[in-house]
Protein backbone atom coordinates (compact mmCIF):
# COMPACT_ATOMS: atom_id res chain seq x y z
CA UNK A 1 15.06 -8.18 -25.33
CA UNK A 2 13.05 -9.36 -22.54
CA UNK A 3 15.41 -7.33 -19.93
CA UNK A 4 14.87 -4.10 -21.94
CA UNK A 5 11.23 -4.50 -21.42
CA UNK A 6 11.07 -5.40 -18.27
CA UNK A 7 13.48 -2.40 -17.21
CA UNK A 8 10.85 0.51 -19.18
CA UNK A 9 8.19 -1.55 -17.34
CA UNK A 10 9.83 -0.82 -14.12
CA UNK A 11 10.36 2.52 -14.80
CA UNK A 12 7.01 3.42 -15.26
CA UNK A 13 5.28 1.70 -12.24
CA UNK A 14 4.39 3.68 -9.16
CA UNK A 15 5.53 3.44 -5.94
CA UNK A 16 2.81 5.60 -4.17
CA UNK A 17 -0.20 3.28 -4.17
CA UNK A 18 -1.86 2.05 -0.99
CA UNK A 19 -2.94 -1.20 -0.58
CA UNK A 20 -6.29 -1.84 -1.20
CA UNK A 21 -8.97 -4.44 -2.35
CA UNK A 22 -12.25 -5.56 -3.64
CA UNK A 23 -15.12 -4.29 -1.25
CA UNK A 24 -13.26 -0.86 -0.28
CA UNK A 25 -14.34 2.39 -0.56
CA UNK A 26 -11.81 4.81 -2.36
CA UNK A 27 -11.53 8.36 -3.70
CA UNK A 28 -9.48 8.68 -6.61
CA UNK A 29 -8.02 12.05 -8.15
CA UNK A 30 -7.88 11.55 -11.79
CA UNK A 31 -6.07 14.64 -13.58
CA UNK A 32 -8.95 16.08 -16.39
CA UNK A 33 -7.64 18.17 -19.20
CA UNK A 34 -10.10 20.42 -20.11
CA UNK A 35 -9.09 22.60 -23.22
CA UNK A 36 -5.80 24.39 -21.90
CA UNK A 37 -6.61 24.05 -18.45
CA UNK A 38 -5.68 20.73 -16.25
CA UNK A 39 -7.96 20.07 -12.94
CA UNK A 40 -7.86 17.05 -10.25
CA UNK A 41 -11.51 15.40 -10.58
CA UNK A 42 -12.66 13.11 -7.54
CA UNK A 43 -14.40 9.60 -8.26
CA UNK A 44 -15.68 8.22 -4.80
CA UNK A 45 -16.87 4.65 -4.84
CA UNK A 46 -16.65 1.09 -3.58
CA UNK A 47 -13.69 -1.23 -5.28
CA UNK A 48 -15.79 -4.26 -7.35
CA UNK A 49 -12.71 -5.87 -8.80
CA UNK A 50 -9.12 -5.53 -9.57
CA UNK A 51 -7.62 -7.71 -12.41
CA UNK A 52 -4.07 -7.89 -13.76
CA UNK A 53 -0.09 -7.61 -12.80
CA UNK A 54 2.54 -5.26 -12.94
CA UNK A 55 2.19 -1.81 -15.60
CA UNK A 56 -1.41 -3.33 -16.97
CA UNK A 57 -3.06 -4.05 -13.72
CA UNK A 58 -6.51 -2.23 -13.85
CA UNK A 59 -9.32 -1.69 -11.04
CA UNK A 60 -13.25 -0.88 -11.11
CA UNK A 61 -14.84 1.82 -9.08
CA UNK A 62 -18.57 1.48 -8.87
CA UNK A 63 -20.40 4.44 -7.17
CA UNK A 64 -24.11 5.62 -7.40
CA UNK A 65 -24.60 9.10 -8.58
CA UNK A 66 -28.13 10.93 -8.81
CA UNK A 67 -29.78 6.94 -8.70
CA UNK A 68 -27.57 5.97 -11.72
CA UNK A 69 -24.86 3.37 -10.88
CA UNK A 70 -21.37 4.55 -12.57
CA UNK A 71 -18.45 2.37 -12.89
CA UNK A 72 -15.14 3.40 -13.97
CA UNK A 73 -12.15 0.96 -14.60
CA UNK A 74 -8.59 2.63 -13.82
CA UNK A 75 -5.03 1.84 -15.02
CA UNK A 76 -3.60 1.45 -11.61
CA UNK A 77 -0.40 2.95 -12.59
CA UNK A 78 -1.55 5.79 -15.44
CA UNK A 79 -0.10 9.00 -14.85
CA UNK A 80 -3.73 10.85 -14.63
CA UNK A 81 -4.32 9.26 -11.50
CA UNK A 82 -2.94 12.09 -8.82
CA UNK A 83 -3.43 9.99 -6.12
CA UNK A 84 -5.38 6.84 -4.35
CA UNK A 85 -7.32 7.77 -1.09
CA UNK A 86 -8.51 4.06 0.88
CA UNK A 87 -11.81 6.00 2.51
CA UNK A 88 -13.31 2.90 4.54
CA UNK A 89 -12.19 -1.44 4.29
CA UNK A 90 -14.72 -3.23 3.22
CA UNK A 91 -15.18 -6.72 4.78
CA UNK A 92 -16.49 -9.22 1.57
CA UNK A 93 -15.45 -12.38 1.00
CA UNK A 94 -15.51 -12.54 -3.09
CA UNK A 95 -12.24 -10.91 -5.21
CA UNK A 96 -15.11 -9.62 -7.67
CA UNK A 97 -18.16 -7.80 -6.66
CA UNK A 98 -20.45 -8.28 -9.34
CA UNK A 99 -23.88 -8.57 -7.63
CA UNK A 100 -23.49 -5.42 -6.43
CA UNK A 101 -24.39 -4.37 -9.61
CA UNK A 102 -28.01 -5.69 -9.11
CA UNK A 103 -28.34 -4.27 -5.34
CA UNK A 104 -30.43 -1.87 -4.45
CA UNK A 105 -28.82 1.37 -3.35
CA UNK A 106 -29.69 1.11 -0.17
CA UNK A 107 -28.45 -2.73 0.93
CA UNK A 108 -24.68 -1.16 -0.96
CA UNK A 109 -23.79 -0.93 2.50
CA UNK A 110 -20.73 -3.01 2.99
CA UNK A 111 -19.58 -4.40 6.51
CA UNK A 112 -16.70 -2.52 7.63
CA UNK A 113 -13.27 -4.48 8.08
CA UNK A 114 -12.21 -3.95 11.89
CA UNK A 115 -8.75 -5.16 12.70
């Protein structure tokens, strides 16, 4: 039983997914059905936490738009994500970004991770 689950599990996770990690900045195209019509919708923000393994593993996407903070939690392998863009590395030193939910928008200015 256990090897029939874990196969359909394996079938359904992706292979195309960059690495990536709390405190960077991504764009993600999320597919947005809209009546009879399908479009590719962009959600740019910084990564605040990613929690889980294999097909439930989820992440957070916290952005600021018009002064309002939005956060949006992804599957990491759903089918309505097109594609995972890694925009900038962030430099933090936490796995979950929390406080930057109290910040003020303009100290959300992460230190970039040079290699």
């Amino acid at each position: 039983m256990n090897n029939i689950i874990r196969e359909i599990t394996n079938e359904q996770l992706r292979n195309d997914i960059p690495t990536f990690r709390a405190g960077d900045t991504l764009t993600v195209h999320v597919k947005v059905v809209e009546g009879t019509r399908e479009r590719i919708q962009l959600f740019e923000g910084v990564v605040i936490k990613r929690r889980g393994t294999g097909i439930s593993e989820t992440f957070t996407v916290r952005k600021i738009s018009y002064g309002v903070g939005v956060e949006r939690t992804f599957p990491l392998h759903s089918p309505k994500i097109d594609k995972i863009e890694v925009k900038r590395r962030g430099k933090v030193r936490r796995a979950k970004l929390y406080y930057l939910r109290t910040y003020a928008v303009k100290r959300l200015v992460l230190k970039k991770f040079v290699k």
